[in-house]
N, C-alpha and C. Protein backbone atom coordinates (compact mmCIF):
# COMPACT_ATOMS: atom_id res chain seq x y z
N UNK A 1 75.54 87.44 128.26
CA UNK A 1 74.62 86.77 129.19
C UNK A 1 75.45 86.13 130.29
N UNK A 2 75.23 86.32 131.53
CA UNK A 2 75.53 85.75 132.27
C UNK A 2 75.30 84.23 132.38
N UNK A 3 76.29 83.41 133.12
CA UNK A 3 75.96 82.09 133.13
C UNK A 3 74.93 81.28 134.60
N UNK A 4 74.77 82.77 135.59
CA UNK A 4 73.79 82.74 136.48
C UNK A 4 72.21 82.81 135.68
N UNK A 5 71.88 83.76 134.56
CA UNK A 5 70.76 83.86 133.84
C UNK A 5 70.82 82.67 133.26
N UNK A 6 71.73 82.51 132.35
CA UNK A 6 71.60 81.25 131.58
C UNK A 6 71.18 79.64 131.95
N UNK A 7 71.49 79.92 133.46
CA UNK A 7 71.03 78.31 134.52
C UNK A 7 69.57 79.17 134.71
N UNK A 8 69.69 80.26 135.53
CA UNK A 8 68.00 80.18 135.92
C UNK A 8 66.71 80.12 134.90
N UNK A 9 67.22 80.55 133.37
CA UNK A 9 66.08 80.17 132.23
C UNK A 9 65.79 78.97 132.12
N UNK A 10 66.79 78.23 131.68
CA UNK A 10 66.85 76.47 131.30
C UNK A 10 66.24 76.34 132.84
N UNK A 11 66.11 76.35 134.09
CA UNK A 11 65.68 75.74 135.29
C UNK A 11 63.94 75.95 135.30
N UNK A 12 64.17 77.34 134.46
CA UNK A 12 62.25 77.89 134.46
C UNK A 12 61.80 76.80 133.27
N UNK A 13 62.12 76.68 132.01
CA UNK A 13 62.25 76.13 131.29
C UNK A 13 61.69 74.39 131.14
N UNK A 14 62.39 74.08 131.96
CA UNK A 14 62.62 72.58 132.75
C UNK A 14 61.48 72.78 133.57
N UNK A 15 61.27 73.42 134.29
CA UNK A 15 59.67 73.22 135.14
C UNK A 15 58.75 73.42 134.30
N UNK A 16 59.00 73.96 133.30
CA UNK A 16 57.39 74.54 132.35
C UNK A 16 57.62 72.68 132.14
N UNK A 17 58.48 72.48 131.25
CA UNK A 17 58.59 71.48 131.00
C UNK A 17 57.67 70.02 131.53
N UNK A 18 58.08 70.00 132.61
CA UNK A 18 57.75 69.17 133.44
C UNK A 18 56.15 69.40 134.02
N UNK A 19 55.87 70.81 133.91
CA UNK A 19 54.29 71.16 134.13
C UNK A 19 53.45 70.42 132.88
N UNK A 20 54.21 70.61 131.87
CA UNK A 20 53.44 69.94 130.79
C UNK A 20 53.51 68.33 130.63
N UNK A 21 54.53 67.68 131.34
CA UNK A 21 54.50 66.16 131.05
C UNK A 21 53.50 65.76 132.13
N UNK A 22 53.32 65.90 133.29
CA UNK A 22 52.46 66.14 133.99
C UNK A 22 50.70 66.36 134.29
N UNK A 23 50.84 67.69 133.75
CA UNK A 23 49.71 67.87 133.27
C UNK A 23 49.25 68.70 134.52
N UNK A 24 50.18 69.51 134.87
CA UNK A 24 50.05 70.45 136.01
C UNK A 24 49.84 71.48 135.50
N UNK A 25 48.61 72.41 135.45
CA UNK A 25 48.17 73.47 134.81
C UNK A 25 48.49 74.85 135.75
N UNK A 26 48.23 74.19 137.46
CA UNK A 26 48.89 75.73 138.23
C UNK A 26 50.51 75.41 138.06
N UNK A 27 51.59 74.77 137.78
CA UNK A 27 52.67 74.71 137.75
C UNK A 27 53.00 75.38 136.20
N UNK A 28 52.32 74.65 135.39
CA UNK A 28 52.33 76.09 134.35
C UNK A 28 51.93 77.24 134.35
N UNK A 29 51.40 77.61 134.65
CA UNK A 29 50.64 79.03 135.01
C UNK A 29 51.94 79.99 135.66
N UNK A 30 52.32 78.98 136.75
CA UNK A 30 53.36 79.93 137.80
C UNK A 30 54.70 80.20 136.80
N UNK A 31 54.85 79.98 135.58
CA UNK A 31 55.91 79.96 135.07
C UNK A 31 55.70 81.37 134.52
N UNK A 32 55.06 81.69 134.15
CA UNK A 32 54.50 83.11 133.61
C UNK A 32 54.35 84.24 134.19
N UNK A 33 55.09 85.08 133.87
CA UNK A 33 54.54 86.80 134.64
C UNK A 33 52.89 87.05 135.13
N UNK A 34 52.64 87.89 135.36
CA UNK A 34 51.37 88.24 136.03
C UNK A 34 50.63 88.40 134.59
N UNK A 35 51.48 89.20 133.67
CA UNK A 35 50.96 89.37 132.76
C UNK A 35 50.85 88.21 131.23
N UNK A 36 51.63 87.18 131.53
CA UNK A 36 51.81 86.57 130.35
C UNK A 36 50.89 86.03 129.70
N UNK A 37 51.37 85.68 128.15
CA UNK A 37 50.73 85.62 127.20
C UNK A 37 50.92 84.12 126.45
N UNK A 38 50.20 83.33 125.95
CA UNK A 38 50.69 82.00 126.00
C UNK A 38 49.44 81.67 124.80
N UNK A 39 49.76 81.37 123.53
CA UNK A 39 49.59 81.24 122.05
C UNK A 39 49.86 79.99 121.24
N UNK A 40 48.78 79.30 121.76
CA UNK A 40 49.28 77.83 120.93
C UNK A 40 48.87 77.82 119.77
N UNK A 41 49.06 76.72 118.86
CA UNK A 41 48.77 76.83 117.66
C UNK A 41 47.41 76.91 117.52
N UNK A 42 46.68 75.64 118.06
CA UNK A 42 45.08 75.52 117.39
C UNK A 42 44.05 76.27 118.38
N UNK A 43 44.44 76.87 119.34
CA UNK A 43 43.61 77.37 120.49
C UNK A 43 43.77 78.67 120.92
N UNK A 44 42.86 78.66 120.95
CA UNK A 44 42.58 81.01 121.69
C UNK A 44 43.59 81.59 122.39
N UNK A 45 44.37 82.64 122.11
CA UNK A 45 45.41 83.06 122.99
C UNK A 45 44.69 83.30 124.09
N UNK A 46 45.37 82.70 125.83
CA UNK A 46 45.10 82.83 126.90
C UNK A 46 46.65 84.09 127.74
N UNK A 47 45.68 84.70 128.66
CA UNK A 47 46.86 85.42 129.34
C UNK A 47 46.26 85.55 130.82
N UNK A 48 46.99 85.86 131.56
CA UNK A 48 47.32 86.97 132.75
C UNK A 48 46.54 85.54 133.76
N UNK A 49 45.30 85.78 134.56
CA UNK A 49 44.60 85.29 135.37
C UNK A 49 43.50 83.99 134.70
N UNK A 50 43.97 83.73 133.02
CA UNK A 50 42.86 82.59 132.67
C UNK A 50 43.86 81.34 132.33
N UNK A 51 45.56 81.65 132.33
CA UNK A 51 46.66 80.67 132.18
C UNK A 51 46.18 79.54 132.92
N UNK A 52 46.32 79.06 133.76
CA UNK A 52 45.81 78.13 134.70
C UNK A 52 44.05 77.05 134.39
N UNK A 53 43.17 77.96 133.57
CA UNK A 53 42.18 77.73 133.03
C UNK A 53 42.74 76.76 131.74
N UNK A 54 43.20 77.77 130.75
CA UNK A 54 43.28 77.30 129.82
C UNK A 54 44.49 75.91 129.64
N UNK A 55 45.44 76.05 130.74
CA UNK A 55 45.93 75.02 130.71
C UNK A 55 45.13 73.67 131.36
N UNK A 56 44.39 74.04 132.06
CA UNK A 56 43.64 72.95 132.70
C UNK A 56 42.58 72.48 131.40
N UNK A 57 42.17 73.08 130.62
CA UNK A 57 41.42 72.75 129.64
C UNK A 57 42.13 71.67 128.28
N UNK A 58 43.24 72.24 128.46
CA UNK A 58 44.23 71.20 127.48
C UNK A 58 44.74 69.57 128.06
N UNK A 59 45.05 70.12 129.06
CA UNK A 59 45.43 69.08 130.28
C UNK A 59 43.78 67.45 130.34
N UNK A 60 42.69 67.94 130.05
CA UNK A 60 41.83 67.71 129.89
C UNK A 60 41.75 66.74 129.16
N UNK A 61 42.33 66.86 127.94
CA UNK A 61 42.33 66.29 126.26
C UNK A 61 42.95 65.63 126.02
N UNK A 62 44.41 66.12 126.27
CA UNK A 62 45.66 65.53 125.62
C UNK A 62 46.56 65.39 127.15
N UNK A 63 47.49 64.49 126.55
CA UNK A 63 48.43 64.35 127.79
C UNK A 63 49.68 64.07 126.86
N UNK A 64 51.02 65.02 127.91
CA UNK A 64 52.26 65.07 126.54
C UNK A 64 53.40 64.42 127.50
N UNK A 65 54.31 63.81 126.44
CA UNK A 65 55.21 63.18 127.19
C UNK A 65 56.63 63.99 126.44
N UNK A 66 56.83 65.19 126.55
CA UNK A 66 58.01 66.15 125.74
C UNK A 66 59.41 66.01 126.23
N UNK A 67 60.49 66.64 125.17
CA UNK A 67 61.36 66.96 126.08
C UNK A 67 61.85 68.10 125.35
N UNK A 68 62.20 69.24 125.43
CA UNK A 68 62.83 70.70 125.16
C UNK A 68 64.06 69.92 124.82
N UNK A 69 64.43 70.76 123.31
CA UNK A 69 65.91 71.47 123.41
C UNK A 69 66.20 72.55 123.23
N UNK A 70 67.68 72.88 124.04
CA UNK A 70 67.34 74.43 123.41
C UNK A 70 68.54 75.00 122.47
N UNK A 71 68.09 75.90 121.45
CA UNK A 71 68.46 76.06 120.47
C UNK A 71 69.39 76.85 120.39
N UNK A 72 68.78 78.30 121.21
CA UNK A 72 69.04 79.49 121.54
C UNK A 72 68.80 80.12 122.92
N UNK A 73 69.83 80.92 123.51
CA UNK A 73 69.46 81.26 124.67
C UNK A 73 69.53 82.58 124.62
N UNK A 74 69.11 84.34 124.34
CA UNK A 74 69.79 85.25 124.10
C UNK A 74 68.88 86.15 125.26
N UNK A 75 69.84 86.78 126.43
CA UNK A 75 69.54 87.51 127.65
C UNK A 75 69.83 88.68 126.54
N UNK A 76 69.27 90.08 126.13
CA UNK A 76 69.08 91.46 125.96
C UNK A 76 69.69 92.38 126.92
N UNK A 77 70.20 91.83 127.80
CA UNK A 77 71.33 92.82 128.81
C UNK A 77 70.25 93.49 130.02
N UNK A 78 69.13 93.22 129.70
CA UNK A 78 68.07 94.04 131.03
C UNK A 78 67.46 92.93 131.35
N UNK A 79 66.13 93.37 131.36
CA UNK A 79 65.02 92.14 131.85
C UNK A 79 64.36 91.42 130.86
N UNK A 80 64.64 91.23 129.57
CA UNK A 80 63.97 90.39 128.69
C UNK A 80 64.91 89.47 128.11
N UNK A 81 64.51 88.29 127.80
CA UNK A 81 65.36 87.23 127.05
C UNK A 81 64.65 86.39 126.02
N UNK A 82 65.21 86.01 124.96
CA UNK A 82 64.97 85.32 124.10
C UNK A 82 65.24 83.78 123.72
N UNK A 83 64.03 82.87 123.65
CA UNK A 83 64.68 81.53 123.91
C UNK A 83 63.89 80.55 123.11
N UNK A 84 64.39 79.94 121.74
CA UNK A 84 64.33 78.87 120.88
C UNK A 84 64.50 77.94 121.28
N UNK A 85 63.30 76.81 121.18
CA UNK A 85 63.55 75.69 121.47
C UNK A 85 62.76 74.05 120.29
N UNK A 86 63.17 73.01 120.74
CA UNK A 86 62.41 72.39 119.82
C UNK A 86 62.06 71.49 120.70
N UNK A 87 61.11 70.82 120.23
CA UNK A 87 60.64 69.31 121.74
C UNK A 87 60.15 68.19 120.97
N UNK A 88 60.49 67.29 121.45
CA UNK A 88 59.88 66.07 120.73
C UNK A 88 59.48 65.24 121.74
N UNK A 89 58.49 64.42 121.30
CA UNK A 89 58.36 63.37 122.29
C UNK A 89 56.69 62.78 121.84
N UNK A 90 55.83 62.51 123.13
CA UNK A 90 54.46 61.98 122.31
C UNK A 90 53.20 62.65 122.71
N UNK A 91 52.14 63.05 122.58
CA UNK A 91 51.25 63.03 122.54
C UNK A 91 49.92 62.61 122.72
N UNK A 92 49.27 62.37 123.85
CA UNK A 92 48.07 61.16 123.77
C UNK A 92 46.85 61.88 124.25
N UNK A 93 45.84 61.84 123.14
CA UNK A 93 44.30 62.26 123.13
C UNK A 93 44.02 60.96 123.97
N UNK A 94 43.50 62.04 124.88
CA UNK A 94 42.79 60.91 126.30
C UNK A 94 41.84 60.31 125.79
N UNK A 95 40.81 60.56 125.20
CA UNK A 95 39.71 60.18 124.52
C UNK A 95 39.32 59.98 123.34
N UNK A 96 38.72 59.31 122.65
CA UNK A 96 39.97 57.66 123.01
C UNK A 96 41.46 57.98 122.79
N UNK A 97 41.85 56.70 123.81
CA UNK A 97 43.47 56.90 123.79
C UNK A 97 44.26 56.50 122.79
N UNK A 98 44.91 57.80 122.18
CA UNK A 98 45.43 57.72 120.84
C UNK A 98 46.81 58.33 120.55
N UNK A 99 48.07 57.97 120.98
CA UNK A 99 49.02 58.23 120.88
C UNK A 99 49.77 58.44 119.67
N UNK A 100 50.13 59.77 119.46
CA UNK A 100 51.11 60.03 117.94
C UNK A 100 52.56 60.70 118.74
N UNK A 101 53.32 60.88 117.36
CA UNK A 101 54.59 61.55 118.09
C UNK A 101 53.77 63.10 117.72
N UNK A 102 54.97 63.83 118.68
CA UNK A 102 54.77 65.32 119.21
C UNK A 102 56.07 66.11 119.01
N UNK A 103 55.95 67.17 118.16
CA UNK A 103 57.29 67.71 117.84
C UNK A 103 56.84 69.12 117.40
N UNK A 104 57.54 70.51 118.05
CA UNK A 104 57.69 71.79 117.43
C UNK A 104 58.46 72.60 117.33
N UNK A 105 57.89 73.45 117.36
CA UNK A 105 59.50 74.82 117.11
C UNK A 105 59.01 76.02 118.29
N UNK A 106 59.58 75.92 119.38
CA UNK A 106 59.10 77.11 120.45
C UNK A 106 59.76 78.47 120.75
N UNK A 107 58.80 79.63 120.88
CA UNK A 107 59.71 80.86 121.20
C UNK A 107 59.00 81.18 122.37
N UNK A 108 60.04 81.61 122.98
CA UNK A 108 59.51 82.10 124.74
C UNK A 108 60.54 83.19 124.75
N UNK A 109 59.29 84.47 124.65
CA UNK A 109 60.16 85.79 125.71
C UNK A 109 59.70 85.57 127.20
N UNK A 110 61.33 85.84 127.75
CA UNK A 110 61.05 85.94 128.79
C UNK A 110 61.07 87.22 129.81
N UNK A 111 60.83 88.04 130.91
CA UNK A 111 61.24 88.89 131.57
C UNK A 111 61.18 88.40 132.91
N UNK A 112 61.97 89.16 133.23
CA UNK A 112 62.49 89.30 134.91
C UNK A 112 61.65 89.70 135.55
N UNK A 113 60.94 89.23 136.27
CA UNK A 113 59.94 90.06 137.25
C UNK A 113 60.27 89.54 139.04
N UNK A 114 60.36 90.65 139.59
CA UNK A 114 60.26 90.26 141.00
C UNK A 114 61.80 89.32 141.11
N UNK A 115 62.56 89.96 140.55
CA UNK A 115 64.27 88.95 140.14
C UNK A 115 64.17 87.23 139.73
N UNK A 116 63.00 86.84 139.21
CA UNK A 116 62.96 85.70 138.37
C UNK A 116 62.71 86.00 137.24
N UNK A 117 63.45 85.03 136.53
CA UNK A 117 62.74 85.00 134.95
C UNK A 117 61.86 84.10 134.96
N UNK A 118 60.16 84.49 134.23
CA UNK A 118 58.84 84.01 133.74
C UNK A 118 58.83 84.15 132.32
N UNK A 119 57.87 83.37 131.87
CA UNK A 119 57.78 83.53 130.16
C UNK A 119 56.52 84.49 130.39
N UNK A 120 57.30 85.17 129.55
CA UNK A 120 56.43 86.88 129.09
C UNK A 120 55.33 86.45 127.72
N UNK A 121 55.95 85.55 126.95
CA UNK A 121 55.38 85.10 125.59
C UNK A 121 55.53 83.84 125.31
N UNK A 122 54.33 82.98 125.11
CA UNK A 122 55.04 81.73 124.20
C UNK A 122 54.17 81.13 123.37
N UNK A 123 55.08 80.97 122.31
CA UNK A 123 54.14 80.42 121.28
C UNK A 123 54.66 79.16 120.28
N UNK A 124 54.27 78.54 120.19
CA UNK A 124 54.47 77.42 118.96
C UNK A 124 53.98 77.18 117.62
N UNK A 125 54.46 76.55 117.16
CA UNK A 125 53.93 75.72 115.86
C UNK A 125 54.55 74.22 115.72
N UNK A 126 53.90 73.46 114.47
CA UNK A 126 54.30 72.30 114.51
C UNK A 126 55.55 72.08 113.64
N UNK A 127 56.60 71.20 113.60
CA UNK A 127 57.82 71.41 112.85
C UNK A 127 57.83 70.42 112.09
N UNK A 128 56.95 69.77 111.96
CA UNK A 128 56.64 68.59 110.50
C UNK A 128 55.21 68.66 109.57
């Protein structure tokens, strides 16, 4: 893996990131291929043109205060990459406001599209 790929994932990474502390649903959205696919634990897999929906629908509920680490970084030598991460931080159901801690285990494929890397896949679970 190059150490040019290896900055521009962690940089995509870091904005998803930050889309989610936020609560920026088109800033998440843009992190994703045209086609991506995005699989949370308790909620309907969303893709392609409803990302932005469905993040706005979460964004809605809960509000997260995360931070990524990353575990694993593995570029495949073409346009796909593989990337483990874990996040901790908090959690707060807007209604009523109810703050717990927030912690999982994340996999994001990514591919190259248009010479950026987007998350192609991502999915979680909870790690406690």
């Amino acid at each position: 893996m190059s150490t040019d790929d290896d900055t521009k994932i962690r940089e995509l990474l870091t904005t998803y990131e930050r889309a989610l502390n936020t609560s920026n649903a088109a800033l998440a959205a843009s992190c994703y291929t045209t086609d991506g696919v995005f699989m949370p634990t308790t909620l309907p897999t969303s893709s392609g043109g409803d990302l932005e929906k469905a993040y706005a629908g979460i964004f809605e509920v809960i509000a997260l205060d995360i931070a990524f680490t990353f575990e694993e970084v593995v570029v495949t030598g073409g346009d796909y990459a593989f990337v483990l991460t874990s996040s901790s931080g908090t959690q707060t159901v807007l209604a009523p406001e109810v703050t717990a801690s927030e912690s999982n285990r994340e996999l994001f494929v990514l591919r190259r599209e248009s010479g950026d890397w987007k998350i192609a896949r991502y999915m979680f679970n909870k790690s406690e």
